[in-house]
C-alpha atoms as a PDB file:
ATOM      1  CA  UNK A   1     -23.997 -36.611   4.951  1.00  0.00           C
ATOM      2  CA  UNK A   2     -26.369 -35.642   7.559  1.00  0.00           C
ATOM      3  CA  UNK A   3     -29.918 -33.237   6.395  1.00  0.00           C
ATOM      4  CA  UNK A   4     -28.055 -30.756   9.552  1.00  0.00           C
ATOM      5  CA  UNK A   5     -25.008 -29.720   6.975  1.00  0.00           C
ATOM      6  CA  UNK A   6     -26.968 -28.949   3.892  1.00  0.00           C
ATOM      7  CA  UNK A   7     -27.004 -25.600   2.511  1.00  0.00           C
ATOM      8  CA  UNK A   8     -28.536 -23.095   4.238  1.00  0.00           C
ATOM      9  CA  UNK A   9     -27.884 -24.991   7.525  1.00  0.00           C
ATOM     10  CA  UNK A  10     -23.788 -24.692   8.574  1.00  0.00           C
ATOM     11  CA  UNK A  11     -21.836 -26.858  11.363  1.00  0.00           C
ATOM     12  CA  UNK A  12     -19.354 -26.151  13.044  1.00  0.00           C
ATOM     13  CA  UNK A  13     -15.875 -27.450  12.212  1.00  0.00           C
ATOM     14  CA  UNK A  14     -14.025 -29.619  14.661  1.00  0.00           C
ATOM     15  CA  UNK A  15     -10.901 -32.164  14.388  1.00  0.00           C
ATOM     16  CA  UNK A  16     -13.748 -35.043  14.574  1.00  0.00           C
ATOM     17  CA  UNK A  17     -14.784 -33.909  10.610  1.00  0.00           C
ATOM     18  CA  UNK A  18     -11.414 -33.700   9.214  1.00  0.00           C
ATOM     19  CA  UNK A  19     -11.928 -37.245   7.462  1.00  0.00           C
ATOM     20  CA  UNK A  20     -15.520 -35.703   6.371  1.00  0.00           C
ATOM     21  CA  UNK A  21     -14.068 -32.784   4.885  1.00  0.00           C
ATOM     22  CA  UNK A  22     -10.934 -34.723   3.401  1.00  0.00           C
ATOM     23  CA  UNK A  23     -13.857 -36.592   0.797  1.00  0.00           C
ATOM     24  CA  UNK A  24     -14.557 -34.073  -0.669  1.00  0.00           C
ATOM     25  CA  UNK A  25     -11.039 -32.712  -1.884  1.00  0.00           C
ATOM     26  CA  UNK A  26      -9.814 -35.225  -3.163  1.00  0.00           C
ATOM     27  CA  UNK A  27     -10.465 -34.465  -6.433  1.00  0.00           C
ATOM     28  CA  UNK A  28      -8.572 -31.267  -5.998  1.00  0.00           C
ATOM     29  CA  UNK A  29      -5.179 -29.713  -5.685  1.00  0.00           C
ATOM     30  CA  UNK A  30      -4.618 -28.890  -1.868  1.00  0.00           C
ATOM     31  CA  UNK A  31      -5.435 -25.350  -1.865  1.00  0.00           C
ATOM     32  CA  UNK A  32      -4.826 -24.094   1.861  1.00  0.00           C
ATOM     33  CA  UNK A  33      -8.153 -22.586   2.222  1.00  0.00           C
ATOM     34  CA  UNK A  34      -9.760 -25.653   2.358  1.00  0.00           C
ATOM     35  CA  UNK A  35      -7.362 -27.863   4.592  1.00  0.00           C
ATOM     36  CA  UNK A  36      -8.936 -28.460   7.579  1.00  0.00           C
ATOM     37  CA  UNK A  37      -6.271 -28.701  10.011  1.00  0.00           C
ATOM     38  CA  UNK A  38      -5.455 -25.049   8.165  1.00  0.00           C
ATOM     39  CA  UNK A  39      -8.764 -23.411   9.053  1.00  0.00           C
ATOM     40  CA  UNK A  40      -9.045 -24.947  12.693  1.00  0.00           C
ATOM     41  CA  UNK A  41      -5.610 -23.311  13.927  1.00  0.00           C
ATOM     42  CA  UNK A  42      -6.370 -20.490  12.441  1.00  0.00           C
ATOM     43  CA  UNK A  43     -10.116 -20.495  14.548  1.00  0.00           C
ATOM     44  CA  UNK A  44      -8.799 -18.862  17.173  1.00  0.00           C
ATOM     45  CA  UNK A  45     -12.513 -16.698  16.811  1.00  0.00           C
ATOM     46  CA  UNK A  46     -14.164 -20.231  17.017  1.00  0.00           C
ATOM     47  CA  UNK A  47     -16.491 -19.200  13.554  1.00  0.00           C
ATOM     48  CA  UNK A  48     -15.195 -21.880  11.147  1.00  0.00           C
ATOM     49  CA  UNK A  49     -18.078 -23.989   9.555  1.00  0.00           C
ATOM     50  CA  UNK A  50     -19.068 -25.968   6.896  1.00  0.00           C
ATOM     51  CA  UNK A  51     -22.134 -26.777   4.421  1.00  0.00           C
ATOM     52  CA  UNK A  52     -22.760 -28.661   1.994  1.00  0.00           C
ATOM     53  CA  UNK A  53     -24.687 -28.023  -1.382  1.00  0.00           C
ATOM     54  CA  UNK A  54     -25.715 -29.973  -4.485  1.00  0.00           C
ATOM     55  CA  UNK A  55     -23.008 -32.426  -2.858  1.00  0.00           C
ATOM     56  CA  UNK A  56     -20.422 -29.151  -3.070  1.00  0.00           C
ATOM     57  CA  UNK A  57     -19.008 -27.842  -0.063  1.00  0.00           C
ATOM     58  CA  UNK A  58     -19.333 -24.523   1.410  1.00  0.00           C
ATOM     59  CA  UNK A  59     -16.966 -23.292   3.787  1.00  0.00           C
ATOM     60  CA  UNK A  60     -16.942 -20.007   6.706  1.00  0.00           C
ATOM     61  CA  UNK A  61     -14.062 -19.004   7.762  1.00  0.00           C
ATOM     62  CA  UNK A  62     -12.372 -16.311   9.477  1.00  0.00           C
ATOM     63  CA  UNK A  63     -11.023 -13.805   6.967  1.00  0.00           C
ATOM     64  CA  UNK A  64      -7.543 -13.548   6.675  1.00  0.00           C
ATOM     65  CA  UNK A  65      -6.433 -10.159   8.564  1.00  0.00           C
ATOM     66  CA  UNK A  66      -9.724  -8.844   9.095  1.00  0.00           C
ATOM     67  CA  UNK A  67     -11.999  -9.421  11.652  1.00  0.00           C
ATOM     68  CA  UNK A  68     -15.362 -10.540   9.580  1.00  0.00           C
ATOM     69  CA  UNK A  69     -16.045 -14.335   8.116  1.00  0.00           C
ATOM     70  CA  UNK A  70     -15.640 -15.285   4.600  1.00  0.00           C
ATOM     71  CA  UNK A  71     -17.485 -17.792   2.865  1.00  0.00           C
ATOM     72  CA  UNK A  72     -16.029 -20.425   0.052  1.00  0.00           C
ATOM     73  CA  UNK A  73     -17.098 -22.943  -2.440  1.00  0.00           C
ATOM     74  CA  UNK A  74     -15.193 -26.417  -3.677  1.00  0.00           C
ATOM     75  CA  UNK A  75     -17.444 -28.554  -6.099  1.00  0.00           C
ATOM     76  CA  UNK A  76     -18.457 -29.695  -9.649  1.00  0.00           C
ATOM     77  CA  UNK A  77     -21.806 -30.817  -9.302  1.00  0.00           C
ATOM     78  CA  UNK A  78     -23.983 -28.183 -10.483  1.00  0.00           C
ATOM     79  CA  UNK A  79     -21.767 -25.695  -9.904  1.00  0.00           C
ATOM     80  CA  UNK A  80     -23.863 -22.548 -12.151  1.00  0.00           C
ATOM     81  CA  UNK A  81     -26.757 -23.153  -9.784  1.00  0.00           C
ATOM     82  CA  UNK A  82     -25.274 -23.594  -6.484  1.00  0.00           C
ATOM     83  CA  UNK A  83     -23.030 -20.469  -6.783  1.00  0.00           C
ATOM     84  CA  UNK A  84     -26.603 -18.536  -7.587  1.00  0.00           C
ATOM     85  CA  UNK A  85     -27.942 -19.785  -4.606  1.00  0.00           C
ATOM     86  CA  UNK A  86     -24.990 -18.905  -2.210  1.00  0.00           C
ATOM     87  CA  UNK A  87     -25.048 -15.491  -3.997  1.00  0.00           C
ATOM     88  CA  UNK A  88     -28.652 -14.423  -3.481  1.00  0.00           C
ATOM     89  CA  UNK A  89     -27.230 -14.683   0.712  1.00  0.00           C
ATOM     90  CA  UNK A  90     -23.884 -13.705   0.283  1.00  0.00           C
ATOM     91  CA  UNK A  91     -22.396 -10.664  -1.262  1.00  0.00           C
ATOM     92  CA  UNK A  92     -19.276 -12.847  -2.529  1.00  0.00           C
ATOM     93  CA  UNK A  93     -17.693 -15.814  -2.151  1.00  0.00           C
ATOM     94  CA  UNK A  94     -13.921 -15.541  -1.404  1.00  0.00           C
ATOM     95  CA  UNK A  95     -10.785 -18.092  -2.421  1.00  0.00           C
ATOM     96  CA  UNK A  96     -12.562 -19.858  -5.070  1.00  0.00           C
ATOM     97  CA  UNK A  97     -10.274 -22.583  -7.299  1.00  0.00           C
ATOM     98  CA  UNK A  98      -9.537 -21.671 -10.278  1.00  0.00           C
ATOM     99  CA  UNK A  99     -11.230 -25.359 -11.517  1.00  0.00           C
ATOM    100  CA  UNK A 100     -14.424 -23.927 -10.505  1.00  0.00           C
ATOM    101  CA  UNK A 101     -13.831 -20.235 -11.838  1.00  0.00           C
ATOM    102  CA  UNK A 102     -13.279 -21.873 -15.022  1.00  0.00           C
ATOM    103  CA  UNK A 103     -16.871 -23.399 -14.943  1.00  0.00           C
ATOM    104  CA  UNK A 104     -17.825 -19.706 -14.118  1.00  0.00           C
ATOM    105  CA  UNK A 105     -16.503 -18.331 -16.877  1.00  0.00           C
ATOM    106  CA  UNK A 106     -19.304 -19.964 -18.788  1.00  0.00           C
ATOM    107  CA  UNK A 107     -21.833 -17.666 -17.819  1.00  0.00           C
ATOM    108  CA  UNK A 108     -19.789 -14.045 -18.312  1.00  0.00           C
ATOM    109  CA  UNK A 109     -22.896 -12.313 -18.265  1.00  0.00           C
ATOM    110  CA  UNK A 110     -24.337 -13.576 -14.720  1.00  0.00           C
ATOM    111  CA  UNK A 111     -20.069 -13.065 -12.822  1.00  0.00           C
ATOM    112  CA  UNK A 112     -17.569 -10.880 -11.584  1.00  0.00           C
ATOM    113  CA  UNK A 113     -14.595 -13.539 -11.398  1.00  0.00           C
ATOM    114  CA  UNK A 114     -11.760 -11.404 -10.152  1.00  0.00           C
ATOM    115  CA  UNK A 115      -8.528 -12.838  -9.503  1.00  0.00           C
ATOM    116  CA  UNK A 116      -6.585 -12.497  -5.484  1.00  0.00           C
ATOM    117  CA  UNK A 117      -3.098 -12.629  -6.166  1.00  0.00           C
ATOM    118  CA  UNK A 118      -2.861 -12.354  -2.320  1.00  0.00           C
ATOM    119  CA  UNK A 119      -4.613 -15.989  -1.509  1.00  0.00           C
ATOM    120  CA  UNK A 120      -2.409 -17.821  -4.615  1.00  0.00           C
ATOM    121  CA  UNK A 121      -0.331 -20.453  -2.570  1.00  0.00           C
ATOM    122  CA  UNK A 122       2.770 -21.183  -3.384  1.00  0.00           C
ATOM    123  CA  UNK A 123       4.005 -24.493  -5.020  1.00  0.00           C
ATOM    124  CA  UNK A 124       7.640 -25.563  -4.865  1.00  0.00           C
ATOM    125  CA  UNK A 125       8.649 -28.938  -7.109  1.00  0.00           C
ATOM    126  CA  UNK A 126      10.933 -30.716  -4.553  1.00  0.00           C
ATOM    127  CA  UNK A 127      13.033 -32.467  -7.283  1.00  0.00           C
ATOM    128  CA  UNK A 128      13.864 -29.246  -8.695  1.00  0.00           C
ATOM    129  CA  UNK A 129      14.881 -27.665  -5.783  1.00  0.00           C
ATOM    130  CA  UNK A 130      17.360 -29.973  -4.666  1.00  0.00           C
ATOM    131  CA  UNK A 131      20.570 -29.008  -5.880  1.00  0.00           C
ATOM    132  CA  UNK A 132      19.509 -25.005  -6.254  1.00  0.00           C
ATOM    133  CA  UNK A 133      21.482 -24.917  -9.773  1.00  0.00           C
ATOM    134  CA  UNK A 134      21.502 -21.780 -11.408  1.00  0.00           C
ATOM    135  CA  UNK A 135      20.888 -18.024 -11.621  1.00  0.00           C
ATOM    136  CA  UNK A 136      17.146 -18.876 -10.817  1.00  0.00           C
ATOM    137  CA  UNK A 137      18.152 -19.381  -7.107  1.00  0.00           C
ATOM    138  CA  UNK A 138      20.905 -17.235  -6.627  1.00  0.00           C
ATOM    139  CA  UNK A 139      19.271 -15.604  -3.706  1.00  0.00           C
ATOM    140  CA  UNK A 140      18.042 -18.620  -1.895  1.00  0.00           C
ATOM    141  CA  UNK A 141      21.647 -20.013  -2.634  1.00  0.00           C
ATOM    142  CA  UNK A 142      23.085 -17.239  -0.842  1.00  0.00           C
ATOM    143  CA  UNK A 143      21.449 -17.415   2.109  1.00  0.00           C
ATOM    144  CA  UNK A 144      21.640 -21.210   2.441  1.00  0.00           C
ATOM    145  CA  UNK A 145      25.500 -21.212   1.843  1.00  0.00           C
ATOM    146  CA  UNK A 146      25.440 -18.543   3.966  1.00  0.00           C
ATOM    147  CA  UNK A 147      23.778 -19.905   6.737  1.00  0.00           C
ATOM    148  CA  UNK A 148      26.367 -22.784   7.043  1.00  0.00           C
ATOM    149  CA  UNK A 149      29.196 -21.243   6.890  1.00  0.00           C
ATOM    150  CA  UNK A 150      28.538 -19.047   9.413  1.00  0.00           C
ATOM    151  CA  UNK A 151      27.000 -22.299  11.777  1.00  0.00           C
ATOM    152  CA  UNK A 152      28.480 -25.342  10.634  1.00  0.00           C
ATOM    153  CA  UNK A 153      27.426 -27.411  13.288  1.00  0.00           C
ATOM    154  CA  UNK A 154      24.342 -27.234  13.081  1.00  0.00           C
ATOM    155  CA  UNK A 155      21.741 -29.944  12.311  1.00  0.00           C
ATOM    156  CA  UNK A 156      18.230 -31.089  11.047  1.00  0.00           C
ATOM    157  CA  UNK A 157      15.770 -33.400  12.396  1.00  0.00           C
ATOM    158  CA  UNK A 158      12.753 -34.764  12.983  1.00  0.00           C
ATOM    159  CA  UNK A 159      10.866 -32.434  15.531  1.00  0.00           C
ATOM    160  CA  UNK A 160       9.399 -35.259  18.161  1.00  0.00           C
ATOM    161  CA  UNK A 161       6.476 -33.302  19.450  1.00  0.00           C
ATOM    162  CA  UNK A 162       5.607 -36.308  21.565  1.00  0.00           C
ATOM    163  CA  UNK A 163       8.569 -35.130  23.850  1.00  0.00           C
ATOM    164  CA  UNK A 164       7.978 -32.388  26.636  1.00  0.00           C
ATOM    165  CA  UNK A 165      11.014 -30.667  25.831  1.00  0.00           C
ATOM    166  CA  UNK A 166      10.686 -30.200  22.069  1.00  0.00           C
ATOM    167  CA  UNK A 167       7.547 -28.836  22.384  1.00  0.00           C
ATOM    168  CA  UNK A 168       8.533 -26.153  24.747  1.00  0.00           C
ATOM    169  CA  UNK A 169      11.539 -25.123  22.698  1.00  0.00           C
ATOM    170  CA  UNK A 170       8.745 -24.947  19.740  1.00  0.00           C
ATOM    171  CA  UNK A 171       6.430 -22.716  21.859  1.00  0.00           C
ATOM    172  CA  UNK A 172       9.254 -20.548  23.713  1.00  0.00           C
ATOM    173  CA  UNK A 173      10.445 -19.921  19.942  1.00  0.00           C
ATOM    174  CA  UNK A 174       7.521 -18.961  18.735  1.00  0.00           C
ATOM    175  CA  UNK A 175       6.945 -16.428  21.514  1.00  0.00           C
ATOM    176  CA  UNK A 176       9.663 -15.053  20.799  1.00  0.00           C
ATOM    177  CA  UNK A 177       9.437 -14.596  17.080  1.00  0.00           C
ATOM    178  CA  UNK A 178       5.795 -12.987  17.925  1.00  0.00           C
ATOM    179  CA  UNK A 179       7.849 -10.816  20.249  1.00  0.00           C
ATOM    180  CA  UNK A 180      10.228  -9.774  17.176  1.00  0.00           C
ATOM    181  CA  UNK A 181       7.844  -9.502  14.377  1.00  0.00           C
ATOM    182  CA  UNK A 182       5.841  -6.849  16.793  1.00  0.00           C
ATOM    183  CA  UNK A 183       2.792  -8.174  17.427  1.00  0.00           C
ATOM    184  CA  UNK A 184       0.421  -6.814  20.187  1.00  0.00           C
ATOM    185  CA  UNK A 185      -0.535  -8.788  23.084  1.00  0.00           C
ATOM    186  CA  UNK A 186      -3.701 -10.067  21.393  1.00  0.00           C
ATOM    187  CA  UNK A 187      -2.160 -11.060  18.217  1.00  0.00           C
ATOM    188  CA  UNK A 188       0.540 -13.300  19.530  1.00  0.00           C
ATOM    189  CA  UNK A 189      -2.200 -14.731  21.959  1.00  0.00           C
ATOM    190  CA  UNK A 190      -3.984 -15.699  18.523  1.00  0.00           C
ATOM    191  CA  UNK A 191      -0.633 -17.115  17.219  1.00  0.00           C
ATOM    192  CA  UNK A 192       0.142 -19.009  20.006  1.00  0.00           C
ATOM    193  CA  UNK A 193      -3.779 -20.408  20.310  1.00  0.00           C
ATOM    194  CA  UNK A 194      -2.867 -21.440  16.794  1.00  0.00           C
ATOM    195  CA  UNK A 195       0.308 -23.324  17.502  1.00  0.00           C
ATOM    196  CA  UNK A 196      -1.293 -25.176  20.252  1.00  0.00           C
ATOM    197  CA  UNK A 197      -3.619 -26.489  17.837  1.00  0.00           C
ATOM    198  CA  UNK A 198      -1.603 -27.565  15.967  1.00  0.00           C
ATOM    199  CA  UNK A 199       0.060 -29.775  18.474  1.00  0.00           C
ATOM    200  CA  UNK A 200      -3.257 -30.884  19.745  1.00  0.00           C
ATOM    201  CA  UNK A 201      -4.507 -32.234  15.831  1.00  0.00           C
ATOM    202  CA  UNK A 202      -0.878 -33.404  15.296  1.00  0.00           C
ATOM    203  CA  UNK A 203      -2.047 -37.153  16.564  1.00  0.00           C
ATOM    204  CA  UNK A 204      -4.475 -37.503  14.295  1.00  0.00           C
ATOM    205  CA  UNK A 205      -2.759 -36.377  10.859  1.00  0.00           C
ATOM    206  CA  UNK A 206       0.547 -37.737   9.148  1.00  0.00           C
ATOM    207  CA  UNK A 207       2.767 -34.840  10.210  1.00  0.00           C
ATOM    208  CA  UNK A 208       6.434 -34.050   9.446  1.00  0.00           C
ATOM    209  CA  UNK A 209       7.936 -31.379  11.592  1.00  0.00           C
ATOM    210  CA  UNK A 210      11.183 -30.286  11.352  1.00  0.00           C
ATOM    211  CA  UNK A 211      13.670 -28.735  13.641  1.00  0.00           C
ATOM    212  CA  UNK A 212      16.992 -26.719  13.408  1.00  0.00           C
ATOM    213  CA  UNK A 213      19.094 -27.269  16.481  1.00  0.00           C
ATOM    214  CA  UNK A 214      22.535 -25.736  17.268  1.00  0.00           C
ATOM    215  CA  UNK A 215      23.778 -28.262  20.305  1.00  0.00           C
ATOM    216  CA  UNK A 216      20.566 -28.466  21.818  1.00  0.00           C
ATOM    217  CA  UNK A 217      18.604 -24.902  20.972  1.00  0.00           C
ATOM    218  CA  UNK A 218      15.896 -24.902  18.784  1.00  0.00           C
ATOM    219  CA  UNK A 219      16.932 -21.947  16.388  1.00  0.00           C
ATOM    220  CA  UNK A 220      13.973 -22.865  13.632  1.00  0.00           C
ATOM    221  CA  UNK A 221      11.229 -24.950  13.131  1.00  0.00           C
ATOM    222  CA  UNK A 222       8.424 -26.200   9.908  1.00  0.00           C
ATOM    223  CA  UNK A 223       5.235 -27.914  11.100  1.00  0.00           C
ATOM    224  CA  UNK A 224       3.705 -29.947   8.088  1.00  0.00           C
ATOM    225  CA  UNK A 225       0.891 -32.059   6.797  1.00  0.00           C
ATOM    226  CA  UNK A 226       1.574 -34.957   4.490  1.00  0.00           C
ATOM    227  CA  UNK A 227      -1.199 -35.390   2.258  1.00  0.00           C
ATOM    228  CA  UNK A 228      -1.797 -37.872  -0.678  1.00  0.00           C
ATOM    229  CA  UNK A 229      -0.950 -37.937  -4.431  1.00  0.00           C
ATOM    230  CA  UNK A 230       2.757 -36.617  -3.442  1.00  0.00           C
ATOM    231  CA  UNK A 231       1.750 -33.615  -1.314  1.00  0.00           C
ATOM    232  CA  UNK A 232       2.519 -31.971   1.639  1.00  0.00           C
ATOM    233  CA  UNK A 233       1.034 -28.975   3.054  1.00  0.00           C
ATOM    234  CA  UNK A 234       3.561 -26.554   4.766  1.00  0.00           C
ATOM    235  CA  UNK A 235       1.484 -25.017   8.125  1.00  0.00           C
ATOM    236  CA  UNK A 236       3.694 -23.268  10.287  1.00  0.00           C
ATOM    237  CA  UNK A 237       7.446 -22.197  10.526  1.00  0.00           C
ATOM    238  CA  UNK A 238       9.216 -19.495  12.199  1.00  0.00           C
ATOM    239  CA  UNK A 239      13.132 -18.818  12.734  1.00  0.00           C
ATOM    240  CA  UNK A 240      15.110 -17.090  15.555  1.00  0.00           C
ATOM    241  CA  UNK A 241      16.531 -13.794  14.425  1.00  0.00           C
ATOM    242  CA  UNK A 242      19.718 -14.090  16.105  1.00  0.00           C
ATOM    243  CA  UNK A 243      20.479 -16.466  13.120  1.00  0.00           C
ATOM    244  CA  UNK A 244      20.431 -15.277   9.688  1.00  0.00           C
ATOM    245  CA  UNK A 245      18.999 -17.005   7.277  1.00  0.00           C
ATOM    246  CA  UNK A 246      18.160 -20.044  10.098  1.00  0.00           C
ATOM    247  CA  UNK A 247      14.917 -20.266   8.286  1.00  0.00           C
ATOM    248  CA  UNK A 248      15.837 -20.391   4.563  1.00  0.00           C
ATOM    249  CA  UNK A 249      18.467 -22.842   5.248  1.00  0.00           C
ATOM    250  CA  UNK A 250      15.521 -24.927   7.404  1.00  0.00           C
ATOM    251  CA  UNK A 251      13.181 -25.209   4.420  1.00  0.00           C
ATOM    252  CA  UNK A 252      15.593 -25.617   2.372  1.00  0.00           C
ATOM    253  CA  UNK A 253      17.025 -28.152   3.892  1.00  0.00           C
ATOM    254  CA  UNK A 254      13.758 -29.911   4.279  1.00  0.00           C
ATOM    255  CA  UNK A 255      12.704 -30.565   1.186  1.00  0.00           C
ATOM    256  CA  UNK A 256      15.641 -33.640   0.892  1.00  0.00           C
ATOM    257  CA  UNK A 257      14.030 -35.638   4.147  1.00  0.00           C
ATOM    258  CA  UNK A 258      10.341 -34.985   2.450  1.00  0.00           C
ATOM    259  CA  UNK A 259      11.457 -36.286  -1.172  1.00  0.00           C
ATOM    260  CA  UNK A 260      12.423 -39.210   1.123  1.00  0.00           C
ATOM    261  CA  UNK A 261       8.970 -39.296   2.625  1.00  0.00           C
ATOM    262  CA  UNK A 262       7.114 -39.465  -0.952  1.00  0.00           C
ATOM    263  CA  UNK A 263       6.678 -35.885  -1.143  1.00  0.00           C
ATOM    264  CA  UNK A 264       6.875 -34.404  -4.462  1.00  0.00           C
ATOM    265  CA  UNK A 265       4.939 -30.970  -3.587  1.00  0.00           C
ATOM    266  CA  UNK A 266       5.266 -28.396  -0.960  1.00  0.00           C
ATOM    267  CA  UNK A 267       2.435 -26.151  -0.835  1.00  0.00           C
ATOM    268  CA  UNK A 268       3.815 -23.000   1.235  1.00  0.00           C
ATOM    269  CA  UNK A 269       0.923 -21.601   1.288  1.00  0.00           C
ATOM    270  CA  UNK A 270      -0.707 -17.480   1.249  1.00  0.00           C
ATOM    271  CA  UNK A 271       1.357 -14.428   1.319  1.00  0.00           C
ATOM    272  CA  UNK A 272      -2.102 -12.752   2.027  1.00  0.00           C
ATOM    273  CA  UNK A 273      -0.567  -9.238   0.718  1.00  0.00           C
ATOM    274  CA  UNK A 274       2.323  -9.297   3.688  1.00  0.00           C
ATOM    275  CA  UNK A 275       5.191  -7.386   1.257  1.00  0.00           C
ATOM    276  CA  UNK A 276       7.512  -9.289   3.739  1.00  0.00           C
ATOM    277  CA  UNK A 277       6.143 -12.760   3.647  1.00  0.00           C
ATOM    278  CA  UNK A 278       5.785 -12.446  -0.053  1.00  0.00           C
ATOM    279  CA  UNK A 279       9.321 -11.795  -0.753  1.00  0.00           C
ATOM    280  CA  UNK A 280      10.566 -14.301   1.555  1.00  0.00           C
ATOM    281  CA  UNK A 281       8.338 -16.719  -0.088  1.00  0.00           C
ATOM    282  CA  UNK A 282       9.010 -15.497  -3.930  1.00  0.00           C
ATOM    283  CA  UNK A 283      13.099 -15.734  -2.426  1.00  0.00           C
ATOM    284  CA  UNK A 284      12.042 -19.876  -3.250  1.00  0.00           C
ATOM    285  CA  UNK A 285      11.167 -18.990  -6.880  1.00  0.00           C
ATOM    286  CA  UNK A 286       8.005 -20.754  -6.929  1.00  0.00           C
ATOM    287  CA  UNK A 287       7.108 -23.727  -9.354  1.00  0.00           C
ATOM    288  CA  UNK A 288       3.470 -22.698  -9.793  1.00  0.00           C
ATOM    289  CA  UNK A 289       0.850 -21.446  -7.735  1.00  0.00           C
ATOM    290  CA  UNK A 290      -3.214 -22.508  -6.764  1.00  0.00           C
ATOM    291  CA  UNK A 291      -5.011 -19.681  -8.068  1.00  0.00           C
ATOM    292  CA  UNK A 292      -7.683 -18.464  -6.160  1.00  0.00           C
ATOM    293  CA  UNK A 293     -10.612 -15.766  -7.163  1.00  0.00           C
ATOM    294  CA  UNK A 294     -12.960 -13.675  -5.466  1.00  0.00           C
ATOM    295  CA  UNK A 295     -16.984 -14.122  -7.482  1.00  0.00           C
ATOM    296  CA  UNK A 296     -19.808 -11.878  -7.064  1.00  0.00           C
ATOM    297  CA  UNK A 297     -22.973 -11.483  -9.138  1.00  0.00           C
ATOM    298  CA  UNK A 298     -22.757  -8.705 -11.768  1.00  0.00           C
ATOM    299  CA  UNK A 299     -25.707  -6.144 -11.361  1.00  0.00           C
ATOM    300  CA  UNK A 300     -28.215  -6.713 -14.015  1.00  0.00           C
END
């Protein structure tokens, strides 16, 4: 690793590091805070950045629906010492694993370890989704069943993102979803930024994307990441409303083509404290999550 990325010094992220960044999670669960393709769509503010200390890395990134930059830390190499360091700059550091809280918790007297509920991502099992047996997914059963009764000819596939068409019906969707969830003009210009990034990293990551057509409209889409050990990081996914319960039948329906892909995880990542987006998400009863904490230094 170049002298220019150590700690205090910070680069700039780009889609040229993502192999860089990729060494040093592997010993880790795939929490979304540190996925690189996750923090460069979401860099619409062009911040994200990344350090390295005591062969740990340190992450900036935006801060998730505020407009300030919050700074992370992935490691085991001594961990005690490097957090002190980033501490004496930094008020806190944000979305920190619960592997390396739990090296924290050694020193109760020097840390606040808090935990944010908001940043857990959500885990689903794909085997034990599969057949959605049982009063455990009553709701999600609902809405599936419901879904294809009321549009039985519709069908899943592969989204080909390589074809003109398919991508506009992905972008014209998404517009439109911005348009219904309310966002201002500047928010879905963010989203869409995001999107497009997505597209444009696409060719250099193992993606499965999945699209719900009716004849030939795109009614719902998933953009993912397959990732090793068995995992697969869920990245974007939006519905059209004029179809209820498009999207829970979508993901749903997903999970059976990325068992078939060697997927055995789906990590569906933040709720970030939406009461909307964590209901829809808790609607797919959850295996587990990755915890995440917020650390400061306690006053002396």
């Amino acid at each position: 690793m170049s002298t220019g990325y150590s700690y205090p010094n910070f680069c700039l992220m780009s889609s040229r590091h993502l192999g860089m960044i990729k060494k040093y999670l592997k010993d880790f669960y795939p929490y979304s805070d540190f996925n690189p393709v996750s923090i460069l769509c979401w860099d619409y503010s062009h911040q994200a950045s990344f350090s390295v200390l005591d062969g740990n890395l340190v992450i900036a990134l935006k801060n998730y629906l505020k407009d300030s930059v919050a700074f992370s830390f992935l490691g085991t190499k001594n961990v005690h010492n490097s957090v002190t360091v980033l501490l004496r700059d930094k008020k806190e550091l944000r979305f920190v694993p619960k592997e390396v809280c739990k090296i924290l918790e050694n020193y109760p007297l020097q840390y606040n370890i808090h935990s944010d509920r908001d940043s857990f991502d959500y885990v689903l099992d794909i085997p034990l989704h599969k057949n959605l047996s049982g009063n455990k997914f009553k709701s999600l059963r609902r809405q599936v069943v419901g879904f294809k009764k009321a549009y039985p000819d519709s069908v899943l596939r592969l989204l080909d993102l390589k074809k003109r068409k398919e991508k506009k019906q992905a972008l014209q969707l998404r517009k439109k979803w911005c348009l219904a969830k309310g966002f201002n003009r500047l928010e879905a210009q963010n989203d869409i930024y995001s999107i497009n990034k997505f597209f444009e990293i696409e060719r250099s990551i193992d993606s499965l994307n999945f699209g719900l057509f009716i004849k030939d409209k795109l009614i719902a889409f998933t953009l993912n990441e397959k990732l090793e050990n068995g995992w697969c990081m869920g990245h974007f996914g939006c519905s059209d409303a004029d179809f209820d319960g498009a999207s829970y039948h979508l993901e749903y329906e997903e999970l059976g083509w990325l068992e078939k892909n060697g997927c055995r995880y789906l990590n569906m990542q933040q709720d970030t404290g939406i009461s909307g987006l964590r209901e829809y998400k808790n609607t797919f009863r959850p295996d587990f999550f990755l915890e995440k904490f917020t650390v400061s230094r306690k006053s002396l």
